[in-house]
C-alpha atoms as a PDB file:
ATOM      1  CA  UNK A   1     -60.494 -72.276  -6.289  1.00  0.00           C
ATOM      2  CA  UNK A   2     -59.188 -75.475  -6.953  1.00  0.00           C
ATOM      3  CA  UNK A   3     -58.780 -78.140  -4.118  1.00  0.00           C
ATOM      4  CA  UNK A   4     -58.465 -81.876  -4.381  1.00  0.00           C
ATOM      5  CA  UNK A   5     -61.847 -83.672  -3.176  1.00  0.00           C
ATOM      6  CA  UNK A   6     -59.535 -85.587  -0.982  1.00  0.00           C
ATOM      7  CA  UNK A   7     -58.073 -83.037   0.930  1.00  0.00           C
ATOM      8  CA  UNK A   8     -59.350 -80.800   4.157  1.00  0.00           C
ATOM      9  CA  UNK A   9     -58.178 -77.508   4.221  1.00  0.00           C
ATOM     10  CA  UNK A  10     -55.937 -76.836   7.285  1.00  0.00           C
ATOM     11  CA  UNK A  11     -53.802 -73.307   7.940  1.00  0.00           C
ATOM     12  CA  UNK A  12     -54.998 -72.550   4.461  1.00  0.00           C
ATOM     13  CA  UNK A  13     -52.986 -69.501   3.000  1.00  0.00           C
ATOM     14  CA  UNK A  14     -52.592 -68.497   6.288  1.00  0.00           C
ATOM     15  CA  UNK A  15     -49.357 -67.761   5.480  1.00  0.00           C
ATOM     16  CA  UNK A  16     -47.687 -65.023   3.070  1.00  0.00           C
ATOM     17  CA  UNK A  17     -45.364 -67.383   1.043  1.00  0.00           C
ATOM     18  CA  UNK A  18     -46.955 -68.453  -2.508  1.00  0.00           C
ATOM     19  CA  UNK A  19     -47.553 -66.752  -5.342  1.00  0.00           C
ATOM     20  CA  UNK A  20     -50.899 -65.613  -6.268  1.00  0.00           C
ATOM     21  CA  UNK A  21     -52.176 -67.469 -10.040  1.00  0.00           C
ATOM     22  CA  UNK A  22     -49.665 -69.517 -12.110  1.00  0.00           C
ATOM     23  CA  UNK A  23     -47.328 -68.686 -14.936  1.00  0.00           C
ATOM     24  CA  UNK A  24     -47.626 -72.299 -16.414  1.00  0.00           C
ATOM     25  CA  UNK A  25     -49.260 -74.809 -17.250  1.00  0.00           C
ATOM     26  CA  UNK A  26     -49.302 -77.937 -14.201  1.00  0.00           C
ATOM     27  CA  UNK A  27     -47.639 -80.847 -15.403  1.00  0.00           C
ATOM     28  CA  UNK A  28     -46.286 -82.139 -12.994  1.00  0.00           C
ATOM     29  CA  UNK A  29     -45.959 -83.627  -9.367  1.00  0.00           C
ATOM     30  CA  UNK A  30     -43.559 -82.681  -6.961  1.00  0.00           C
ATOM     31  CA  UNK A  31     -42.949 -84.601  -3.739  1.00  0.00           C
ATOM     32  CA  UNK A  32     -41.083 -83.615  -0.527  1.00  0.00           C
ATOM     33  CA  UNK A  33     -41.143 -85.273   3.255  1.00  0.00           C
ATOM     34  CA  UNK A  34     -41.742 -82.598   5.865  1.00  0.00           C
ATOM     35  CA  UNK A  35     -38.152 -83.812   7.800  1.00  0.00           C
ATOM     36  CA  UNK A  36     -40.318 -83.689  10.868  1.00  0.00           C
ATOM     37  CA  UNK A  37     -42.776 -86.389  12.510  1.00  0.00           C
ATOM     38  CA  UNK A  38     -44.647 -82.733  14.133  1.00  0.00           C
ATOM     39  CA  UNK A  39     -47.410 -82.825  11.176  1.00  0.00           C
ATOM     40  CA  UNK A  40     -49.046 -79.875  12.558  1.00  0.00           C
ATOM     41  CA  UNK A  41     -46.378 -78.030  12.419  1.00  0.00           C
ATOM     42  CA  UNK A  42     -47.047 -77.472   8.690  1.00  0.00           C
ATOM     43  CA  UNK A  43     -47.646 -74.894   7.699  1.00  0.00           C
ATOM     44  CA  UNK A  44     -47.018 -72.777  10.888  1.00  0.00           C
ATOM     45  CA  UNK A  45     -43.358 -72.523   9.447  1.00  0.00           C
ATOM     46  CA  UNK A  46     -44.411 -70.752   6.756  1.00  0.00           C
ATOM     47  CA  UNK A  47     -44.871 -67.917   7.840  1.00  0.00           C
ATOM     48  CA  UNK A  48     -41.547 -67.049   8.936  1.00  0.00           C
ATOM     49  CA  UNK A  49     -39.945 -69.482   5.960  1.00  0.00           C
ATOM     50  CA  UNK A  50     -39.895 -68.285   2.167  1.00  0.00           C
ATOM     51  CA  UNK A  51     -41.496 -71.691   1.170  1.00  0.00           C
ATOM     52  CA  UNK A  52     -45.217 -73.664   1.035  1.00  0.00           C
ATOM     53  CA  UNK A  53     -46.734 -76.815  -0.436  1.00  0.00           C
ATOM     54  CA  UNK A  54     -49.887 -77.448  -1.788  1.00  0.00           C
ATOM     55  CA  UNK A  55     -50.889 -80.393   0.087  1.00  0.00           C
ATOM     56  CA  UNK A  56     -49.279 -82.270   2.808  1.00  0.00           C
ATOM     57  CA  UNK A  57     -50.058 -85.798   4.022  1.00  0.00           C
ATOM     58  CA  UNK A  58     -50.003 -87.385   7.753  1.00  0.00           C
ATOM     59  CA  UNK A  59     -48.673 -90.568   8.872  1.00  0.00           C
ATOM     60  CA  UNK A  60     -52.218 -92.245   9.327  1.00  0.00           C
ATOM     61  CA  UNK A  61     -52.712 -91.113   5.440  1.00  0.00           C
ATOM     62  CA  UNK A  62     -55.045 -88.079   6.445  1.00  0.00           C
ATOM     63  CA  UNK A  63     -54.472 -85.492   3.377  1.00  0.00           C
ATOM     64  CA  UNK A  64     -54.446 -81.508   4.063  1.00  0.00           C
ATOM     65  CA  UNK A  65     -54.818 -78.509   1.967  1.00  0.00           C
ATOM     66  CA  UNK A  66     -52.371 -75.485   2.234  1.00  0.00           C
ATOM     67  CA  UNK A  67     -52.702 -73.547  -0.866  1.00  0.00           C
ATOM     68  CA  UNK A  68     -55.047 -73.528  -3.367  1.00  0.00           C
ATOM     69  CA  UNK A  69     -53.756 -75.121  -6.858  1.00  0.00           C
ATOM     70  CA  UNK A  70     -54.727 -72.333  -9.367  1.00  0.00           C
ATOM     71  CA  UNK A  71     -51.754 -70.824  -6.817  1.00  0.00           C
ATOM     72  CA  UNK A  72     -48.245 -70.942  -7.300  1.00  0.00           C
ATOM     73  CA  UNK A  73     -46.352 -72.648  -3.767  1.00  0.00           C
ATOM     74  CA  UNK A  74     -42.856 -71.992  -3.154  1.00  0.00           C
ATOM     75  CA  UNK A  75     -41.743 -75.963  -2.884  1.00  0.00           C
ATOM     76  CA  UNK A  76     -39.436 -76.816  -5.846  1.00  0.00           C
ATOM     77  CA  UNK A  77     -36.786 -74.145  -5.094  1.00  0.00           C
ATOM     78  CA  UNK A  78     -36.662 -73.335  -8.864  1.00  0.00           C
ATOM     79  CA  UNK A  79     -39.425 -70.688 -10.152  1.00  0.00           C
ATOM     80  CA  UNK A  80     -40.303 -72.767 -13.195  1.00  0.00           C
ATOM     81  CA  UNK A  81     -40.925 -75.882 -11.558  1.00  0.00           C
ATOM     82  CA  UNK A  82     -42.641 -74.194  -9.041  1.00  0.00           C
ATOM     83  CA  UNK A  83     -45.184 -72.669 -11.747  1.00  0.00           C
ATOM     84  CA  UNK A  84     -45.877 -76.029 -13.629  1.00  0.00           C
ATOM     85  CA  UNK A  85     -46.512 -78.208 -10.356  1.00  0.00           C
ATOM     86  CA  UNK A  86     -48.377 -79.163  -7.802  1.00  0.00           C
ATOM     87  CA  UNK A  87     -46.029 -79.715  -4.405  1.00  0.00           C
ATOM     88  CA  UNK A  88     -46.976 -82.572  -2.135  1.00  0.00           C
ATOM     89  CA  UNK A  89     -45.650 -82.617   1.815  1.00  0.00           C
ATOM     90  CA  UNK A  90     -44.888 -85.721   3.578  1.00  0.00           C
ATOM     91  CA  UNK A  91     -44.845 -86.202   7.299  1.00  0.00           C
ATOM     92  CA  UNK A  92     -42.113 -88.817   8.696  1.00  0.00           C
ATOM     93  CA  UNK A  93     -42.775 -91.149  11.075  1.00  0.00           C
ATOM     94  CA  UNK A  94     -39.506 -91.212  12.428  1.00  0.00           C
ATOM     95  CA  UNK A  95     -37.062 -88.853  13.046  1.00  0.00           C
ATOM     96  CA  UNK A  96     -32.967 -87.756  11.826  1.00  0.00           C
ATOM     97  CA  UNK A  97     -31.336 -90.073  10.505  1.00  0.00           C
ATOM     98  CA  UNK A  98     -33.301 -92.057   8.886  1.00  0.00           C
ATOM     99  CA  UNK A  99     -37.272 -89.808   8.253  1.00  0.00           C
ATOM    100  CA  UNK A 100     -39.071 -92.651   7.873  1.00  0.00           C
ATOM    101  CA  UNK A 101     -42.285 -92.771   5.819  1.00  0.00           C
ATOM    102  CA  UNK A 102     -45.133 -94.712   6.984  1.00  0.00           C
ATOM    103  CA  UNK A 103     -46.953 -96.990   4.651  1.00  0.00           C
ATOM    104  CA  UNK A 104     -50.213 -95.264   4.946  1.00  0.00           C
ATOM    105  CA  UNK A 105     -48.232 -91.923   3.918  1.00  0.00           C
ATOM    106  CA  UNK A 106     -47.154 -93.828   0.758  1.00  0.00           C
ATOM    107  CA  UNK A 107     -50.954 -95.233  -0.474  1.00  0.00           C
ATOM    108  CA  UNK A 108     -52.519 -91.564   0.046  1.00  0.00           C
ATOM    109  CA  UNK A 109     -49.886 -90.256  -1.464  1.00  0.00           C
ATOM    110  CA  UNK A 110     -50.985 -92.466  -4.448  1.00  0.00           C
ATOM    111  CA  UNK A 111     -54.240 -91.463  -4.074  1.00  0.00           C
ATOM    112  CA  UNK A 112     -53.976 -87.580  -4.609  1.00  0.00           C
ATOM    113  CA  UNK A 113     -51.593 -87.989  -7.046  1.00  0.00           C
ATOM    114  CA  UNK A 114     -54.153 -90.433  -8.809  1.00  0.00           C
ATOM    115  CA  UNK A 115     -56.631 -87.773  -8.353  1.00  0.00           C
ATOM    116  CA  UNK A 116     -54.247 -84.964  -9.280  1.00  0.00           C
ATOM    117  CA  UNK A 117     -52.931 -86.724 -12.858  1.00  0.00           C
ATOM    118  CA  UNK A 118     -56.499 -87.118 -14.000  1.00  0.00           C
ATOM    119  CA  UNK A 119     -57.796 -83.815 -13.550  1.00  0.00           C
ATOM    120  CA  UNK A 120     -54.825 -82.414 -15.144  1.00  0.00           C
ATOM    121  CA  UNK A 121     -54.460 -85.226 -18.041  1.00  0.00           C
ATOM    122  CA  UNK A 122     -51.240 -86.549 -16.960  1.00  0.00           C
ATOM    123  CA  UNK A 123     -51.884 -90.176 -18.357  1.00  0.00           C
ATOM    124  CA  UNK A 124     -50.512 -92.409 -16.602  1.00  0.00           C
ATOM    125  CA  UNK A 125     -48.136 -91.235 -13.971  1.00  0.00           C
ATOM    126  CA  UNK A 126     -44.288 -92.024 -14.753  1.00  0.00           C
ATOM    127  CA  UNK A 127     -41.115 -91.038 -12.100  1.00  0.00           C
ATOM    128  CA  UNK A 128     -39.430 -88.182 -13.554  1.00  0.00           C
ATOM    129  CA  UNK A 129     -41.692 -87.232 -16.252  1.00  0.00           C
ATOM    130  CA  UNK A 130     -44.879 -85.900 -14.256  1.00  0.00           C
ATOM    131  CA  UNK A 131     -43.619 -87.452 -10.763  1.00  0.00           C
ATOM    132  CA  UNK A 132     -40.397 -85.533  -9.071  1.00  0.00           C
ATOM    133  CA  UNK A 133     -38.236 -85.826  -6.277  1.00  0.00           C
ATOM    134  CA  UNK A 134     -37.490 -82.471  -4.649  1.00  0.00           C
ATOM    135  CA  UNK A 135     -33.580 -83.289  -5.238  1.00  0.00           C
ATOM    136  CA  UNK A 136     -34.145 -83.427  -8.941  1.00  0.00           C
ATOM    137  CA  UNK A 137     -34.976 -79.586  -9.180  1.00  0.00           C
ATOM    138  CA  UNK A 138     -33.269 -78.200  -5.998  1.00  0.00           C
ATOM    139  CA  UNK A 139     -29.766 -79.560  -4.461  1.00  0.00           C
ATOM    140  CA  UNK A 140     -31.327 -80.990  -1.237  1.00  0.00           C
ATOM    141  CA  UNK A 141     -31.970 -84.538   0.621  1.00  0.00           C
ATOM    142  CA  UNK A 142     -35.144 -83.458   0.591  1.00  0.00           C
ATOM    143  CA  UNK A 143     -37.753 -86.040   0.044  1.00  0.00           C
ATOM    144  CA  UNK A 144     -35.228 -88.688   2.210  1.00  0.00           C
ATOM    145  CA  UNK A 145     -36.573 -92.094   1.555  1.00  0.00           C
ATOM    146  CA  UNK A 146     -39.695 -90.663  -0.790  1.00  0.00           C
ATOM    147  CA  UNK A 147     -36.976 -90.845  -3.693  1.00  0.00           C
ATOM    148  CA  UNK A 148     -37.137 -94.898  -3.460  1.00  0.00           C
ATOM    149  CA  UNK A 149     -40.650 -94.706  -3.220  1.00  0.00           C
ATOM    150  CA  UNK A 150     -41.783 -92.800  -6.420  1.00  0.00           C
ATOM    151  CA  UNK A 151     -41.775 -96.354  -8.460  1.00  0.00           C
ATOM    152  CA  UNK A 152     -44.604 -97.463  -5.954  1.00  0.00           C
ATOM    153  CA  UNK A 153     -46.745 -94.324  -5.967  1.00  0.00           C
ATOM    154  CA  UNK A 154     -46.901 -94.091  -9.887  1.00  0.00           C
ATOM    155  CA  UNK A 155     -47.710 -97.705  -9.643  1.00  0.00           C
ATOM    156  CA  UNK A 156     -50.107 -97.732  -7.372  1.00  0.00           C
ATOM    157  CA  UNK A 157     -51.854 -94.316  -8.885  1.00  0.00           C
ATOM    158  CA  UNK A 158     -51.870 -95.728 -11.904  1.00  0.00           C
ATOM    159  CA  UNK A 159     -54.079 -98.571 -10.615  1.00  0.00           C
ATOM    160  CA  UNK A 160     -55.898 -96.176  -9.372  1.00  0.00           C
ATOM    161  CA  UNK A 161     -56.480 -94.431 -12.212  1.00  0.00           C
ATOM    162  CA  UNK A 162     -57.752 -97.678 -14.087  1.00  0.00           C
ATOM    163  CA  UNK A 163     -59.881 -98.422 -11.564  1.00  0.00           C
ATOM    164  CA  UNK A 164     -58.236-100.147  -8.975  1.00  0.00           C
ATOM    165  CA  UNK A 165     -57.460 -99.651  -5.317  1.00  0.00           C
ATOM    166  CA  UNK A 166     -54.130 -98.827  -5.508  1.00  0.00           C
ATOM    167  CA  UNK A 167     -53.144-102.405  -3.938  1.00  0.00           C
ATOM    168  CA  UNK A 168     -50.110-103.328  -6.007  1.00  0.00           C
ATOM    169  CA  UNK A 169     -46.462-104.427  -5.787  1.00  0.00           C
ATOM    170  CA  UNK A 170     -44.054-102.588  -7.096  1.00  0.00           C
ATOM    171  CA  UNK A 171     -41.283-104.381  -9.366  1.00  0.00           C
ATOM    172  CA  UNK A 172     -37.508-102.996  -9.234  1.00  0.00           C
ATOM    173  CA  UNK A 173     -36.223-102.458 -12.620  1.00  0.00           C
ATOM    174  CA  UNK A 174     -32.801-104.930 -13.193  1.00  0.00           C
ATOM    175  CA  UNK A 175     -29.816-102.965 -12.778  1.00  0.00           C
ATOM    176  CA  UNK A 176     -28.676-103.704 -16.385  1.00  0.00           C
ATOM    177  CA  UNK A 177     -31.592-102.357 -17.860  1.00  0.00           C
ATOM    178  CA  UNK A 178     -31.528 -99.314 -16.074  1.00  0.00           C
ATOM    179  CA  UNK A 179     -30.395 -96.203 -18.692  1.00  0.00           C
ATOM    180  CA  UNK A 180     -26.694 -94.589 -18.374  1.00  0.00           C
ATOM    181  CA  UNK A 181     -26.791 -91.399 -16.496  1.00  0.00           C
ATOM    182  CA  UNK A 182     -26.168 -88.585 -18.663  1.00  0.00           C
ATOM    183  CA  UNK A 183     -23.589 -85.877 -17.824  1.00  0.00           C
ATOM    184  CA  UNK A 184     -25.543 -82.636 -17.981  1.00  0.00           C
ATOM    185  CA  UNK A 185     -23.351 -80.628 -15.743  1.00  0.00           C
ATOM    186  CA  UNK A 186     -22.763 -77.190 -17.041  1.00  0.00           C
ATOM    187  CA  UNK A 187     -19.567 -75.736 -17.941  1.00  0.00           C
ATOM    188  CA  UNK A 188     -19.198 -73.584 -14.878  1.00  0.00           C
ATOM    189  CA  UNK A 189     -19.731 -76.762 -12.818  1.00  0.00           C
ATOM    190  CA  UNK A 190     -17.624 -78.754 -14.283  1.00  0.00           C
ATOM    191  CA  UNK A 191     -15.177 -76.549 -14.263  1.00  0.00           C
ATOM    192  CA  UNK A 192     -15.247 -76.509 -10.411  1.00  0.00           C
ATOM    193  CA  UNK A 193     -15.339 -79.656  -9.905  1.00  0.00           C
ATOM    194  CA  UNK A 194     -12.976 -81.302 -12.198  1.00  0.00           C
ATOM    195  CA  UNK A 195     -10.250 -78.245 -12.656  1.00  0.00           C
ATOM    196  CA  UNK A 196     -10.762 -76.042  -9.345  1.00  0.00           C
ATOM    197  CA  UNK A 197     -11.915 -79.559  -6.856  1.00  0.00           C
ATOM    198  CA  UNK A 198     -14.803 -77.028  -5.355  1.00  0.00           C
ATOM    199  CA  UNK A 199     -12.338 -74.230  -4.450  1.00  0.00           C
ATOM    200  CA  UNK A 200     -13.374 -70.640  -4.674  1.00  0.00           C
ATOM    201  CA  UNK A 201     -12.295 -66.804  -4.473  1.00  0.00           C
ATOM    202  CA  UNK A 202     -14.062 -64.361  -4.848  1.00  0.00           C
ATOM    203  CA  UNK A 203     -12.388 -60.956  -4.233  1.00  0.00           C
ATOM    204  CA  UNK A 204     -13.782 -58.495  -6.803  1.00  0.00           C
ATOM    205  CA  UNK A 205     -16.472 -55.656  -6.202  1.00  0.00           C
ATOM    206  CA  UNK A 206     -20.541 -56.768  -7.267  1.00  0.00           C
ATOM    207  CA  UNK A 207     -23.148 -53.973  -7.043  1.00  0.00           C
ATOM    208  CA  UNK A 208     -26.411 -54.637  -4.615  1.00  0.00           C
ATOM    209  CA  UNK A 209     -29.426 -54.434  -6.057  1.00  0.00           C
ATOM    210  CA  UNK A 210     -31.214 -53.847  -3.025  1.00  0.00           C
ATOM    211  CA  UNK A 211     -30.576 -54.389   1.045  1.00  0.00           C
ATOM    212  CA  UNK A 212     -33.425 -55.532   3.404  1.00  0.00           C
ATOM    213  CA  UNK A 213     -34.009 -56.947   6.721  1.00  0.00           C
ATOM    214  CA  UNK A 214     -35.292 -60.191   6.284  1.00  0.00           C
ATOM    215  CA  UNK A 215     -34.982 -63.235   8.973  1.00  0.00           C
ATOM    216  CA  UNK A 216     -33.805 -61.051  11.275  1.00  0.00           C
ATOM    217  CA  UNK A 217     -30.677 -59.531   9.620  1.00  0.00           C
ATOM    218  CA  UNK A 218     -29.826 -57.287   6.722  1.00  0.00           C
ATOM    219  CA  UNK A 219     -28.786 -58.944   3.991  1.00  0.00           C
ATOM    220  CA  UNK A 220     -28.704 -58.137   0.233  1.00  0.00           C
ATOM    221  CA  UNK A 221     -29.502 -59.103  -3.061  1.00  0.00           C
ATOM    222  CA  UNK A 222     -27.360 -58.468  -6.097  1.00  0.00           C
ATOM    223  CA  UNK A 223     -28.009 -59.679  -9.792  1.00  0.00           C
ATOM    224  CA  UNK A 224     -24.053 -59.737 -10.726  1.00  0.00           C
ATOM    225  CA  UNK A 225     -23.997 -63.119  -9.125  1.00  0.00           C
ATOM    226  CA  UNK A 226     -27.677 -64.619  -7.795  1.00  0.00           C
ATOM    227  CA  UNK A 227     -29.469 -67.061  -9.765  1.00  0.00           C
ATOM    228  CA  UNK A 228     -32.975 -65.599 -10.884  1.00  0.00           C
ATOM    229  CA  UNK A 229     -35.418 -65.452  -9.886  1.00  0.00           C
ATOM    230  CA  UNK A 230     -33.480 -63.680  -6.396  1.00  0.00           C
ATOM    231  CA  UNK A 231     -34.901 -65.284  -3.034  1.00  0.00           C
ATOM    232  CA  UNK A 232     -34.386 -64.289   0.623  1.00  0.00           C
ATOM    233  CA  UNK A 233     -34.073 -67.408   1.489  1.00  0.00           C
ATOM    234  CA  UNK A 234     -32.160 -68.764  -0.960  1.00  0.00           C
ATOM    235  CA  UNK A 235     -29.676 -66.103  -1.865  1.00  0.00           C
ATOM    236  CA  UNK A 236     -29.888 -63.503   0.702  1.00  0.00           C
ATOM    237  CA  UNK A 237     -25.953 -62.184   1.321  1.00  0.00           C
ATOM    238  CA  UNK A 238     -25.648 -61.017   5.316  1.00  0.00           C
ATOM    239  CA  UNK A 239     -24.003 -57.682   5.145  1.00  0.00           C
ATOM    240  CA  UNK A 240     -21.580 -58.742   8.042  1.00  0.00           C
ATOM    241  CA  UNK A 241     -19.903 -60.822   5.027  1.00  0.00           C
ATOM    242  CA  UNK A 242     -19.241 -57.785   3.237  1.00  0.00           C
ATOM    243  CA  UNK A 243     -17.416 -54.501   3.035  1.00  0.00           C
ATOM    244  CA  UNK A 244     -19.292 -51.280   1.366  1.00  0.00           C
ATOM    245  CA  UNK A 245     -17.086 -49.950  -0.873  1.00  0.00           C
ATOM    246  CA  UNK A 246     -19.463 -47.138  -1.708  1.00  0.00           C
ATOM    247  CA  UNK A 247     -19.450 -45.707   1.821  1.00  0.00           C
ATOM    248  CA  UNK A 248     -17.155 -47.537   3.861  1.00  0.00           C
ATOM    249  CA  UNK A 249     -17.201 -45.562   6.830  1.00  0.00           C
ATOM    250  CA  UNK A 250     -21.073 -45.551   7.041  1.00  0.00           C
ATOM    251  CA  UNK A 251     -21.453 -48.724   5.503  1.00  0.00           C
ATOM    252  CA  UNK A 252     -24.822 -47.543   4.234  1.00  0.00           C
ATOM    253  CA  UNK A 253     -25.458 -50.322   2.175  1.00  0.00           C
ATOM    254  CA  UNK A 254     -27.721 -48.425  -0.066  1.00  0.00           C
ATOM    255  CA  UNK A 255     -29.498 -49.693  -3.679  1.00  0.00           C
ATOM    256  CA  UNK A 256     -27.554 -49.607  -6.115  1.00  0.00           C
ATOM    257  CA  UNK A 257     -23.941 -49.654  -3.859  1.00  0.00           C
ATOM    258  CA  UNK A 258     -20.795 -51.749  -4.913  1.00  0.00           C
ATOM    259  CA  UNK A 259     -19.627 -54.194  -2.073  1.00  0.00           C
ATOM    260  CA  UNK A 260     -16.831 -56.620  -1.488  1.00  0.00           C
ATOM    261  CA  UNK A 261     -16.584 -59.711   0.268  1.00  0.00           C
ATOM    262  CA  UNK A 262     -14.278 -59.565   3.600  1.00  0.00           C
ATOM    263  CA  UNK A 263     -10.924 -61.061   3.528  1.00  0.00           C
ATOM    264  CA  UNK A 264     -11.863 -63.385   5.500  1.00  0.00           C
ATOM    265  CA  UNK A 265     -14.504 -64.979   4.270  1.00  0.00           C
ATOM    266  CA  UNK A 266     -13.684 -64.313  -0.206  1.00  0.00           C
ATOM    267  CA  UNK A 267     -12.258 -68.158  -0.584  1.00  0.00           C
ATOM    268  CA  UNK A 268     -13.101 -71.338   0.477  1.00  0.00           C
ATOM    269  CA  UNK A 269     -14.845 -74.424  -1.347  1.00  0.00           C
ATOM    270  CA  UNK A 270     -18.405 -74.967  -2.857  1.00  0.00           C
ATOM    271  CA  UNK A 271     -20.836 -77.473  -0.450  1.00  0.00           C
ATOM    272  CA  UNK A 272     -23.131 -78.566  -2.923  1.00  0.00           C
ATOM    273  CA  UNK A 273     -24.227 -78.031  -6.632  1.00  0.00           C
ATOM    274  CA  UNK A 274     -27.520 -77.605  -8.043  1.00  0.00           C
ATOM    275  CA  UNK A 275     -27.223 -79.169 -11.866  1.00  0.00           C
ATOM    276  CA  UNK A 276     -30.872 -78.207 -12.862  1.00  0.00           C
ATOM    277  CA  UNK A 277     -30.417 -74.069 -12.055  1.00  0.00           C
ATOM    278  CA  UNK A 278     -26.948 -74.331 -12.597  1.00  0.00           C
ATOM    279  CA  UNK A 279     -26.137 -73.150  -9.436  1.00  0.00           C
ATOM    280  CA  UNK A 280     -23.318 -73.341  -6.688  1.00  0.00           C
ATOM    281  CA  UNK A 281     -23.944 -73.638  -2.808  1.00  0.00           C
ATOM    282  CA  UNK A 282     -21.898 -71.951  -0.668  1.00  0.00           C
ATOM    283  CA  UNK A 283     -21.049 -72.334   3.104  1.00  0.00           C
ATOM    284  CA  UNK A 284     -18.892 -68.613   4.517  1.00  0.00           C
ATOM    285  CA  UNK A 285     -16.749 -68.788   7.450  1.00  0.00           C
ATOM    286  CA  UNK A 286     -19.047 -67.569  10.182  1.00  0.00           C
ATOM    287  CA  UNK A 287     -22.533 -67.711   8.872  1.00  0.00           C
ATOM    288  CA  UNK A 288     -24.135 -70.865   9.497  1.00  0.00           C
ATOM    289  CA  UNK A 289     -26.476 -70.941   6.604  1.00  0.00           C
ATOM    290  CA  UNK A 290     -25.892 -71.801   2.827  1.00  0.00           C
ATOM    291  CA  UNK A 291     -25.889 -69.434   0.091  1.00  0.00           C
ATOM    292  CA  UNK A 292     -26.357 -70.041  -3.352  1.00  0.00           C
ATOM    293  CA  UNK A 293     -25.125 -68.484  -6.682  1.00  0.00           C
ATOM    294  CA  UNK A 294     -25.274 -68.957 -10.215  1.00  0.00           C
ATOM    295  CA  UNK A 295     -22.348 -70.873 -11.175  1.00  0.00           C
ATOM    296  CA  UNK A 296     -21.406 -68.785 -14.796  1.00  0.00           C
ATOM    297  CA  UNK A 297     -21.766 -65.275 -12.795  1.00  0.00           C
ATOM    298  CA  UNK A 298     -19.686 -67.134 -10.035  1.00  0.00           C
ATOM    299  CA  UNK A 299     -16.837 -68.256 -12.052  1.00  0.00           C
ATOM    300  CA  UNK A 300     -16.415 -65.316 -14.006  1.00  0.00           C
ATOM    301  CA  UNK A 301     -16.405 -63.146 -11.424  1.00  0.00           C
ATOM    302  CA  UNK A 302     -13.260 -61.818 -10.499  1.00  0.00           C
END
């Protein structure tokens, strides 16, 4: 078992949603805020949520284990992130809009990830090489005002790591030194964004891979249009969106079945766009919850 020296353990795997072992080699940090200022509530959530961290961190600075590191945590929202990192939790001090993040969140942040880059040979700790945002692998707000703040916990873990305290100011970069963004948008999303402005129909038959209850519905999975690795959470389809084509009186919904989206609910426009799993989120007339899709499958479906 791995655990940082830093951390207590607290609801420790008490919970059925990470991954036992990893797939890949940690390199890499990956921070979230918990969008709540209830820090106990993590990780109660997770046992009814199809996600975990491996650490999360009060707003008096006190850190807490969740799930061990030689463990994979569901965190990133993108399996291969999720199997080379180490997912760090954030509890705001203040509440919707604005999640604010107290200062002595911030410097024990800097602290485990200090502790966390030298045990795993980082080097020194750089934003968006070893150090993420949530939003860069998942399309979410998620880690609010954490993203502004990744300068100042590489700085001040780097300190650390050279044998300071982690007291240092952080220097914005100029604005004219900054590098151009680069357009890495896939094909498929370009292509809805520039020539179909987020618009959408889908009206031809998929085949189910398999139909569960999970959160308290039936929903399905199919691999003609989720992005891999399939999640519940994620990419769960509500079968009150679709029509069984197989056995429509019955509407069975068995493995292997072909389905159909209803009329009412095959068109409409695309919410938000994950660039780094190439993958389109979708809101359905009805269903209050966002699905997502991989955006080739998507736009070559008919």
């Amino acid at each position: 078992m791995t655990v940082s020296g830093l951390a207590t353990p607290y609801g420790f795997q008490d919970f059925p949603n990470y991954t036992e072992g990893r797939s890949a080699v940690v390199n890499k940090i990956v921070i979230h805020h918990m969008a709540t200022t209830d820090y106990d509530s993590v990780p109660r959530i997770w046992k009814t949520r199809e996600a975990s961290a491996h650490y999360g961190i009060g707003q008096d600075g006190q850190i807490r284990a969740y799930v061990d590191e030689d463990n994979t945590a569901w965190h990133a929202g993108q399996w291969s992130a999720n199997s080379s990192s180490i997912g760090i939790e954030h509890a705001n001090m203040t509440g919707s809009p604005d999640w604010g993040i107290a200062q002595a969140t911030i410097d024990a942040s800097a602290k485990l990830v200090a502790d966390i880059a030298q045990r795993y040979g980082f080097g020194q700790v750089v934003p968006y090489k070893n150090l993420f945002p949530h939003s860069e692998f998942y399309s979410t707000a998620c880690p609010g005002q954490l993203k502004d703040k990744l300068q100042e916990i590489s700085d001040k873990a780097n300190d650390i790591l050279t044998g300071g305290n982690g007291n240092v100011t952080t220097q914005s970069a100029p604005e004219s030194s900054q590098a151009p963004k680069v357009d890495n948008r896939s094909a498929a999303i370009k292509e809805f964004q520039d020539k179909w402005k987020n618009r959408w129909a889908l009206r031809g038959n998929f085949r189910i891979r398999t139909c569960q209850m999970q959160y308290g519905m039936y929903q399905v999975l199919t691999d003609d249009l989720n992005v891999e690795p399939n999640s519940w959470f994620y990419n769960g389809i509500p079968t009150g969106l679709l029509e069984d084509v197989s056995d429509p009186q019955v509407r069975s919904f068995e493995d292997g079945a072909i389905v159909r989206f209803k009329d009412d609910v095959n068109f409409g426009t695309i919410d938000e766009y994950d660039i780094n799993t190439n993958s389109v989120g979708i809101l359905f007339t009805g269903y209050k919850d966002m699905i997502w899709f991989d955006a080739d499958k998507f736009l070559s479906h008919p």
